[in-house]
N, C-alpha and C. Protein backbone atom coordinates (compact mmCIF):
# COMPACT_ATOMS: atom_id res chain seq x y z
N UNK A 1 81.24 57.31 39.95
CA UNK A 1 81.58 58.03 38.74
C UNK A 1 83.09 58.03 38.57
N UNK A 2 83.04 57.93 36.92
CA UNK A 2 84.88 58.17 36.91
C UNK A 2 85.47 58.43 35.49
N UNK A 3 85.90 58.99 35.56
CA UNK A 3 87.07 59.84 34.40
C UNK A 3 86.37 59.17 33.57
N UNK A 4 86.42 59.45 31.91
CA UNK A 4 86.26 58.93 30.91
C UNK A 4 87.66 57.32 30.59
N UNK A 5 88.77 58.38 30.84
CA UNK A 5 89.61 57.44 30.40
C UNK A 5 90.11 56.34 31.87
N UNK A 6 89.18 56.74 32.78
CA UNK A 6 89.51 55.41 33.73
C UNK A 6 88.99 53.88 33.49
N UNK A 7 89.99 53.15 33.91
CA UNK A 7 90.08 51.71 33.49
C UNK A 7 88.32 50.96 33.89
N UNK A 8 87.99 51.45 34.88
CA UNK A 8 86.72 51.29 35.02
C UNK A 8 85.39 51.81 34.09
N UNK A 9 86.00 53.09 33.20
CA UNK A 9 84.93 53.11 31.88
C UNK A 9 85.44 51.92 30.70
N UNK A 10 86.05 51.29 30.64
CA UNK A 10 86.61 50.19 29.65
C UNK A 10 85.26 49.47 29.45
N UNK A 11 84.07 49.45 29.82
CA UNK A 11 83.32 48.50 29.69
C UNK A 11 82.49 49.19 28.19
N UNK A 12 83.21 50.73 27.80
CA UNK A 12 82.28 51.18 26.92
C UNK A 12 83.05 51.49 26.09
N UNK A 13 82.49 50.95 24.44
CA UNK A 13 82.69 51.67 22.99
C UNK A 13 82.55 53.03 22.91
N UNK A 14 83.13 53.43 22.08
CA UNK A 14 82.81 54.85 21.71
C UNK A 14 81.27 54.51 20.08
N UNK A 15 81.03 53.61 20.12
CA UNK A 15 79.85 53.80 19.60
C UNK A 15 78.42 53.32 20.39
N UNK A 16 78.53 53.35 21.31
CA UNK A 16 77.53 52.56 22.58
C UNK A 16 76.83 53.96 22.83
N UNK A 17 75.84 54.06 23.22
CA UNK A 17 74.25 55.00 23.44
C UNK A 17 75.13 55.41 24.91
N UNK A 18 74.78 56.49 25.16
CA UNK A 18 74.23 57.38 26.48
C UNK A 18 73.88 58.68 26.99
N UNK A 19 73.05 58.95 27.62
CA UNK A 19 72.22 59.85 28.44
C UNK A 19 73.48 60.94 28.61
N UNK A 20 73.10 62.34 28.31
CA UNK A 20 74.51 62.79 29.36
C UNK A 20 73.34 64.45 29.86
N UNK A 21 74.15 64.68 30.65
CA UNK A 21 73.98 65.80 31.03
C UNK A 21 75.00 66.86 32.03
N UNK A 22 74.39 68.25 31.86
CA UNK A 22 75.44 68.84 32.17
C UNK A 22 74.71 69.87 33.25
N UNK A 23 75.23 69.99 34.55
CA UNK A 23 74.72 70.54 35.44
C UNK A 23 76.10 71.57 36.41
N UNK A 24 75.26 72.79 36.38
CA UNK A 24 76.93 73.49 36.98
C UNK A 24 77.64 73.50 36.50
N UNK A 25 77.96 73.51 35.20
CA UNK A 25 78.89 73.26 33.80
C UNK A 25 79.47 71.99 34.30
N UNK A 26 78.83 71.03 34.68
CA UNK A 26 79.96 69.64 34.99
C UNK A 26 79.31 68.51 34.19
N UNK A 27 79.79 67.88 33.09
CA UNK A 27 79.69 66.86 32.59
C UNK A 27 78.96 65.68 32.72
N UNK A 28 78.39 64.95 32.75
CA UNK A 28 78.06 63.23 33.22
C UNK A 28 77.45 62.72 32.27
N UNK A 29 77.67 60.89 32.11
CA UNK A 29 77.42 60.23 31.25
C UNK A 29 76.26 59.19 31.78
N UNK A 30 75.66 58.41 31.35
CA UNK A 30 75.24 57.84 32.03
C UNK A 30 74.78 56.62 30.56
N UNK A 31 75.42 55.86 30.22
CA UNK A 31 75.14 54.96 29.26
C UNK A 31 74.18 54.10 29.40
N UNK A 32 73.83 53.94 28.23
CA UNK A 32 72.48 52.48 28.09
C UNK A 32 73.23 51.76 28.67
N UNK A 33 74.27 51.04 28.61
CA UNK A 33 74.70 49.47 28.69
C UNK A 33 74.32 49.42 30.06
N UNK A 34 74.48 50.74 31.09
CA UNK A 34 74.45 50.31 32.62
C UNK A 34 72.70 50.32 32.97
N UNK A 35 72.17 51.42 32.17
CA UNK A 35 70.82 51.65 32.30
C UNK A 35 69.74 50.92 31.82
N UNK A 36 70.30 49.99 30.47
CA UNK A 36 69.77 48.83 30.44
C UNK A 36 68.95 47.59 31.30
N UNK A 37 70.32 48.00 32.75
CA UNK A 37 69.99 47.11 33.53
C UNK A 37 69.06 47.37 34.54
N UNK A 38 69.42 48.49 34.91
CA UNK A 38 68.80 49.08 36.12
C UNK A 38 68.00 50.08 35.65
N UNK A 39 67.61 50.48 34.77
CA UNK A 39 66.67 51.52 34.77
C UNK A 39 66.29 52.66 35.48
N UNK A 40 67.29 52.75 36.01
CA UNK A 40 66.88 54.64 37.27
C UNK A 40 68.79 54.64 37.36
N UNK A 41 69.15 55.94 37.58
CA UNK A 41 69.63 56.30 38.59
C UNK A 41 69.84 57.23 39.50
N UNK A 42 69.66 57.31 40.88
CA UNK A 42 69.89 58.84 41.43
C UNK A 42 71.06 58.99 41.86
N UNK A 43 71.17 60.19 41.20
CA UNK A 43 72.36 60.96 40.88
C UNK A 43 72.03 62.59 41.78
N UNK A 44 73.45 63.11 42.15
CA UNK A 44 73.78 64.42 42.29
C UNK A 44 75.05 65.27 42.01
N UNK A 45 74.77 66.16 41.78
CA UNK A 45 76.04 66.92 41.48
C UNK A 45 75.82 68.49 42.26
N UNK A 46 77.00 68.45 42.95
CA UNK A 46 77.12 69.47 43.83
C UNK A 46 75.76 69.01 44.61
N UNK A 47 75.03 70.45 44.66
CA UNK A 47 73.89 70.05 45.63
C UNK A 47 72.08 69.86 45.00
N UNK A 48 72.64 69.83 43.25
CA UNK A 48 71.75 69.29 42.58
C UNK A 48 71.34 67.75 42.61
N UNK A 49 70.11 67.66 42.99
CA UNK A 49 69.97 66.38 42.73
C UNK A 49 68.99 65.81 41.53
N UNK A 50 69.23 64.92 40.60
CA UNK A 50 68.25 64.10 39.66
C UNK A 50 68.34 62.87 39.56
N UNK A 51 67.30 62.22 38.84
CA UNK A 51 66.84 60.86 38.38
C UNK A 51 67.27 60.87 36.82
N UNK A 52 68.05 59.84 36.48
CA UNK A 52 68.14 59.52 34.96
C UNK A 52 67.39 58.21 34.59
N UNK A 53 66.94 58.43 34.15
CA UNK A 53 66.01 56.95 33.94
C UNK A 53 66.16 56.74 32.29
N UNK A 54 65.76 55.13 32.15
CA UNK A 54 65.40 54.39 30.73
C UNK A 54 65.08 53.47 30.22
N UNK A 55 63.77 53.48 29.67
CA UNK A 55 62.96 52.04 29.55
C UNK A 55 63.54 51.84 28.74
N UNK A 56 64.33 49.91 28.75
CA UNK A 56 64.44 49.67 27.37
C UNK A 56 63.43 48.85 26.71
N UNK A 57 62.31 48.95 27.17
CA UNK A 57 61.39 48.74 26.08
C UNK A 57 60.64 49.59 24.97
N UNK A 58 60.88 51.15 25.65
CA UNK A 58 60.35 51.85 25.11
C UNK A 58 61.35 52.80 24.08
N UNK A 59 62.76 52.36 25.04
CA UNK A 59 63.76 53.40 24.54
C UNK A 59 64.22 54.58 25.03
N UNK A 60 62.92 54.85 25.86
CA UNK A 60 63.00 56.17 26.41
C UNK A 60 63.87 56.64 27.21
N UNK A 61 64.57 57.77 27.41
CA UNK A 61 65.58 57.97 28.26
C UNK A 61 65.60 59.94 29.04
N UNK A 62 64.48 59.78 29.83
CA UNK A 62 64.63 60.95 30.73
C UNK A 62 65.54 61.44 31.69
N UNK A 63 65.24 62.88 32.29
CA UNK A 63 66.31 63.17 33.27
C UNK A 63 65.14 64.01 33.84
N UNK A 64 64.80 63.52 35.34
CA UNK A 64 63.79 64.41 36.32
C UNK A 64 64.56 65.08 37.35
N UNK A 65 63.96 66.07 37.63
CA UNK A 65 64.32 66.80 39.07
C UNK A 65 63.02 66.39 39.87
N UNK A 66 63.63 65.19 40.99
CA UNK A 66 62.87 64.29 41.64
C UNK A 66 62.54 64.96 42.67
N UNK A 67 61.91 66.59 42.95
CA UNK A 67 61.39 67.22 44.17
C UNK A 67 59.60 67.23 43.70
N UNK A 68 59.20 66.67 44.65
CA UNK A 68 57.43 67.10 44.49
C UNK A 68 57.11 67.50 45.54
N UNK A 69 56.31 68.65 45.45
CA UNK A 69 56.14 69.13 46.89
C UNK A 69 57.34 69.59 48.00
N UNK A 70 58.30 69.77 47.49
CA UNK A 70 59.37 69.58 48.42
C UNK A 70 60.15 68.56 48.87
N UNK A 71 59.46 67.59 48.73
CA UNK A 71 60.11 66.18 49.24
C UNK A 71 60.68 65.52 47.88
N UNK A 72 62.54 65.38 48.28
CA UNK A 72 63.01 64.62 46.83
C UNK A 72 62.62 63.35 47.03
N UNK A 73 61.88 62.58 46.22
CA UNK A 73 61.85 61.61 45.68
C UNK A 73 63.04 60.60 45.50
N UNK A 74 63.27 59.10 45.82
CA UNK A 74 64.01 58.63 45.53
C UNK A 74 63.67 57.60 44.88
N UNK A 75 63.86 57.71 43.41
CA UNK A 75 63.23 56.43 42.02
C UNK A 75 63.58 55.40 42.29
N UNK A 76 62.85 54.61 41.77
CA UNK A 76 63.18 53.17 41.97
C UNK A 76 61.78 52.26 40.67
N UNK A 77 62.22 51.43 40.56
CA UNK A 77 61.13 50.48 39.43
C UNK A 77 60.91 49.79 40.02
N UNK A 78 59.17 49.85 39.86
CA UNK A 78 58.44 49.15 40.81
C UNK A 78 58.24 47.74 39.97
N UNK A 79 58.71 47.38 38.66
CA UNK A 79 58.21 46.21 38.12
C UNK A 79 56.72 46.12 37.67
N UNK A 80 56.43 47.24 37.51
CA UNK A 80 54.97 47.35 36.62
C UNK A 80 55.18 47.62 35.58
N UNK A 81 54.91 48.00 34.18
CA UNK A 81 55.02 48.03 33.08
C UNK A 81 53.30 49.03 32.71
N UNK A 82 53.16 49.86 32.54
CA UNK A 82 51.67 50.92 31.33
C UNK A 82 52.29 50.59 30.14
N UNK A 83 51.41 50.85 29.33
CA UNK A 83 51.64 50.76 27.67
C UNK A 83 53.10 50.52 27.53
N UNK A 84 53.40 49.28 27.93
CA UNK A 84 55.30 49.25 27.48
C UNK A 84 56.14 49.55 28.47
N UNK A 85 55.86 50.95 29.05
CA UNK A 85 56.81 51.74 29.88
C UNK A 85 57.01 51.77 31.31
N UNK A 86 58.43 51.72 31.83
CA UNK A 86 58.91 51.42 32.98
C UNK A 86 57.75 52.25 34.19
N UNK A 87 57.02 51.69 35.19
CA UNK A 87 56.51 52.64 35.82
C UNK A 87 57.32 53.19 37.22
N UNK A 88 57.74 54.05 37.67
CA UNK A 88 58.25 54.77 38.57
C UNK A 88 57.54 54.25 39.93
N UNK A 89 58.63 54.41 40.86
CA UNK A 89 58.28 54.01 42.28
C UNK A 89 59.23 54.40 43.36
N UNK A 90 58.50 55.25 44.22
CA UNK A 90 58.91 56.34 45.40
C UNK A 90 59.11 55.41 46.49
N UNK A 91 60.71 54.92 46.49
CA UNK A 91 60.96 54.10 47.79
C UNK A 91 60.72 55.21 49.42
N UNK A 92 60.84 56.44 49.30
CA UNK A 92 60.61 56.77 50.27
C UNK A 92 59.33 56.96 51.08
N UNK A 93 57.92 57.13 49.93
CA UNK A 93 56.89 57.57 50.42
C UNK A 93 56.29 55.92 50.52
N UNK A 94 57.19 55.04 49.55
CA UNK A 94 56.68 53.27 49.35
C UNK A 94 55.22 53.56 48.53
N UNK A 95 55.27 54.08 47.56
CA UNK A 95 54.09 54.34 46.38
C UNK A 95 54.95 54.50 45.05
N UNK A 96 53.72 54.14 44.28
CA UNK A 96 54.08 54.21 42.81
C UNK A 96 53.67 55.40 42.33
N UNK A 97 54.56 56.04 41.92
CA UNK A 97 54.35 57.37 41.25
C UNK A 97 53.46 57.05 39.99
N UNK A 98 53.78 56.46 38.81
CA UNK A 98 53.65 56.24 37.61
C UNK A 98 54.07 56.16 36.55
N UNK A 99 53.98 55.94 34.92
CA UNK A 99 54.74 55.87 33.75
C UNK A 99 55.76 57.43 33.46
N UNK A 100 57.01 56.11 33.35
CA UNK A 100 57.95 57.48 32.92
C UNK A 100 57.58 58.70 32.14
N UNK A 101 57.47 58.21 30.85
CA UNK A 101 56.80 59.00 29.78
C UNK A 101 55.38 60.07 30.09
N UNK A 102 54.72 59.57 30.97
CA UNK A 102 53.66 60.53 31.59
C UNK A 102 53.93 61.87 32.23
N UNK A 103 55.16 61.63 33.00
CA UNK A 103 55.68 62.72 33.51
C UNK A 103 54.43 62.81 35.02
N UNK A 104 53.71 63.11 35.11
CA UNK A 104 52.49 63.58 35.75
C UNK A 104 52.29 62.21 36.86
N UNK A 105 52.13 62.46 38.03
CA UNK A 105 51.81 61.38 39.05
C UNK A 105 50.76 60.31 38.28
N UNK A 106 50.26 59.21 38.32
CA UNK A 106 48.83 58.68 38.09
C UNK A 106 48.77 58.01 39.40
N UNK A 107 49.46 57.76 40.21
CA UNK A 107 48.85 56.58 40.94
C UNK A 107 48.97 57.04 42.46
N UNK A 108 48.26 56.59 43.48
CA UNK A 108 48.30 56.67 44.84
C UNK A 108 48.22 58.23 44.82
N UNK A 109 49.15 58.45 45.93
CA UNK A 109 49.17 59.85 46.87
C UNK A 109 49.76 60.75 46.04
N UNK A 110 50.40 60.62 44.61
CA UNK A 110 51.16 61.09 43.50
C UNK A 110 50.32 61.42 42.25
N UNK A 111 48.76 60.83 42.68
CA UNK A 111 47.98 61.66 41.27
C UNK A 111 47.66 63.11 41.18
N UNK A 112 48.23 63.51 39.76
CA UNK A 112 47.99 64.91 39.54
C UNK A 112 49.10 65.59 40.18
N UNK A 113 50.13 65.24 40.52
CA UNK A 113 51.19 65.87 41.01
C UNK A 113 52.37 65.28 39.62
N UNK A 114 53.40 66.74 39.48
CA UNK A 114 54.22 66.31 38.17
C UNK A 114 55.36 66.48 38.97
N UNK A 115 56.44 65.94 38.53
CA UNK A 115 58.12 66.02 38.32
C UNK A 115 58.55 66.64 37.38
N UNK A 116 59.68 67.96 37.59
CA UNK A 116 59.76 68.39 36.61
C UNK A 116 61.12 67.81 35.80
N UNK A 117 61.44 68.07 34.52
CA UNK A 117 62.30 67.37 33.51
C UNK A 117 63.47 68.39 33.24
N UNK A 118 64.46 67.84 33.52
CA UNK A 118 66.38 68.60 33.22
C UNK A 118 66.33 68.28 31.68
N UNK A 119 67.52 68.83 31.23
CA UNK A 119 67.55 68.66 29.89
C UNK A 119 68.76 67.56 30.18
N UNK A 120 68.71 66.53 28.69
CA UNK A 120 69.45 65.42 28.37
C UNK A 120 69.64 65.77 26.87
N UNK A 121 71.37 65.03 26.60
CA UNK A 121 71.20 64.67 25.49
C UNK A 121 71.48 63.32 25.21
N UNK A 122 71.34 62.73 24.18
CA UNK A 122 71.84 61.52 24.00
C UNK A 122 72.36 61.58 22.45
N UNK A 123 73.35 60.54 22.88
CA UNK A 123 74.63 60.14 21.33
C UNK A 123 74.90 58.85 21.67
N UNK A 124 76.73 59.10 21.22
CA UNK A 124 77.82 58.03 21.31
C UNK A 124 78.39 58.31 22.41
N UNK A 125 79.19 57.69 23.14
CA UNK A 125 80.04 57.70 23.98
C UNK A 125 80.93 58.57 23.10
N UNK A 126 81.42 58.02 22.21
CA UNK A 126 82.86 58.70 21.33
C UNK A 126 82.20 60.57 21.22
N UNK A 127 81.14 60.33 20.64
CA UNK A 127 80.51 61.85 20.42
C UNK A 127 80.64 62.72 21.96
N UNK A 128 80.24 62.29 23.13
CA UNK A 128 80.40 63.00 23.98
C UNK A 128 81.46 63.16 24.39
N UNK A 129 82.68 62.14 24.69
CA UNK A 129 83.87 62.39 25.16
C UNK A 129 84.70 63.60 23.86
N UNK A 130 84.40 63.86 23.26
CA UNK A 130 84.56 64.57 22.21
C UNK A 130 84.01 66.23 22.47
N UNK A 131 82.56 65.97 22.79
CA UNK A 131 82.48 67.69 23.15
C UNK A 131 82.81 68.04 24.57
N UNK A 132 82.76 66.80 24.98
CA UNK A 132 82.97 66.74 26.75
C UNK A 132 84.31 65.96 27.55
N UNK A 133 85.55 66.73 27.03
CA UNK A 133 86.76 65.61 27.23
C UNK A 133 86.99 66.11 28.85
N UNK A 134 86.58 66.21 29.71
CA UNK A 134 86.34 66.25 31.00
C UNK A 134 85.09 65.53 31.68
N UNK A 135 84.56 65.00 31.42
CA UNK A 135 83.33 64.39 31.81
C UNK A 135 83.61 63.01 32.35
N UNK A 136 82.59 62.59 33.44
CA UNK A 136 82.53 61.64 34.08
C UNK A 136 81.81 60.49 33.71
N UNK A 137 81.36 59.72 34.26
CA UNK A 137 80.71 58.00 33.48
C UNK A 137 80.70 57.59 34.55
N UNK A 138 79.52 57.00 34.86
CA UNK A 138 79.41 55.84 35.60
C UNK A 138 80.40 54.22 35.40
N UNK A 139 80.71 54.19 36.60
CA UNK A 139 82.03 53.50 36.12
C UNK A 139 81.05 52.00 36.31
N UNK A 140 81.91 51.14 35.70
CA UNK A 140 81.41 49.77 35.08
C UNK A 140 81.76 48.54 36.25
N UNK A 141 82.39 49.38 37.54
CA UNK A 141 82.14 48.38 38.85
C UNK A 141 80.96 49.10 39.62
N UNK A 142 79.69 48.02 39.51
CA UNK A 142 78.30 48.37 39.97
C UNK A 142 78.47 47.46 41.30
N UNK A 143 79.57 46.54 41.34
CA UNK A 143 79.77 45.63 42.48
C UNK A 143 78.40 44.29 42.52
N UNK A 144 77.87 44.43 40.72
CA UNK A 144 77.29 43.51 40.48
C UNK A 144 77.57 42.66 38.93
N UNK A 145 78.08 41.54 39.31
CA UNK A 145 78.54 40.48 38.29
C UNK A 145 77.78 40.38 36.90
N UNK A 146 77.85 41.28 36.31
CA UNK A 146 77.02 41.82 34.99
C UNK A 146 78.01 42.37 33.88
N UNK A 147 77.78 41.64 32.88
CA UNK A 147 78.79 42.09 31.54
C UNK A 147 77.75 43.26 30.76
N UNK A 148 78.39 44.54 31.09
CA UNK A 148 77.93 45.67 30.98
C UNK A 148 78.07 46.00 29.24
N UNK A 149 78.90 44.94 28.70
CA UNK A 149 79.29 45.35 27.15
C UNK A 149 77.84 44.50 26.07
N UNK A 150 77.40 43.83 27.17
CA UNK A 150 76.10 43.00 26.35
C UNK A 150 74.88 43.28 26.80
N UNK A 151 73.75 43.86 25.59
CA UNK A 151 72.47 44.25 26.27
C UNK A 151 71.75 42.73 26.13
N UNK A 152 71.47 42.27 27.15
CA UNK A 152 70.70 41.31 27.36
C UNK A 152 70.22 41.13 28.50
């Protein structure tokens, strides 16, 4: 994570999509262009921990509090696809939870068990650094050779 105006957020317009949220009154961004790619990320702040996730097929763009049962969850995309949507996958337990959008376990040792949902908003980059001129961003060295300014 890093400053808005660090040289490492340069990879983003102020009219480019992203996720933000605010936890402990602390800021964070989390843009399509990076989530595009990767579709999850786990994230913490202080000793909160969540999942930001976003299918871009569907568009969708959640924020979970990845505890079930007690045990946090650590997201990951398993490369399955339900109706369109990215399906979720628990590298720790090595099971597929299920479709983002479901919210609710479907699959394996995770049916009928839910994750519960943080609040998100989504805009502009420009719009958030605007209500949020302290806020952080995932900075645009992922330490993977990806032009973060093109969704493709």
């Amino acid at each position: 994570m890093v400053a808005a105006a660090d040289p490492d957020a340069g990879y983003l317009f102020d009219f480019d999509r992203v996720l933000g949220v605010i936890i402990d009154g602390e800021a964070r961004a989390y843009p399509h262009n990076i989530l595009w790619h990767h579709e999850i990320i786990n994230d913490r702040i202080g000793d909160k921990w969540f999942s930001v996730t976003l299918c871009p097929l569907t568009g969708s763009g959640l924020v979970f509090d990845p505890f079930v049962d007690g045990d946090r969850l650590n997201l990951g995309v398993s490369g399955l696809l339900f109706a369109n949507n990215l399906v979720l996958f628990d590298r720790t337990r090595g099971d597929v939870y299920g479709p983002q959008l479901s919210v609710e376990g479907k699959c394996g040792g995770f049916q009928g068990q839910e994750i519960g949902l943080l609040p998100v908003q989504e805009m502009s980059w420009g719009r958030w650094k605007e209500l949020h001129p302290f806020t952080t961003v995932v900075s645009g060295d992922t330490c993977i050779t990806r032009n973060y300014r093109a969704y493709s």
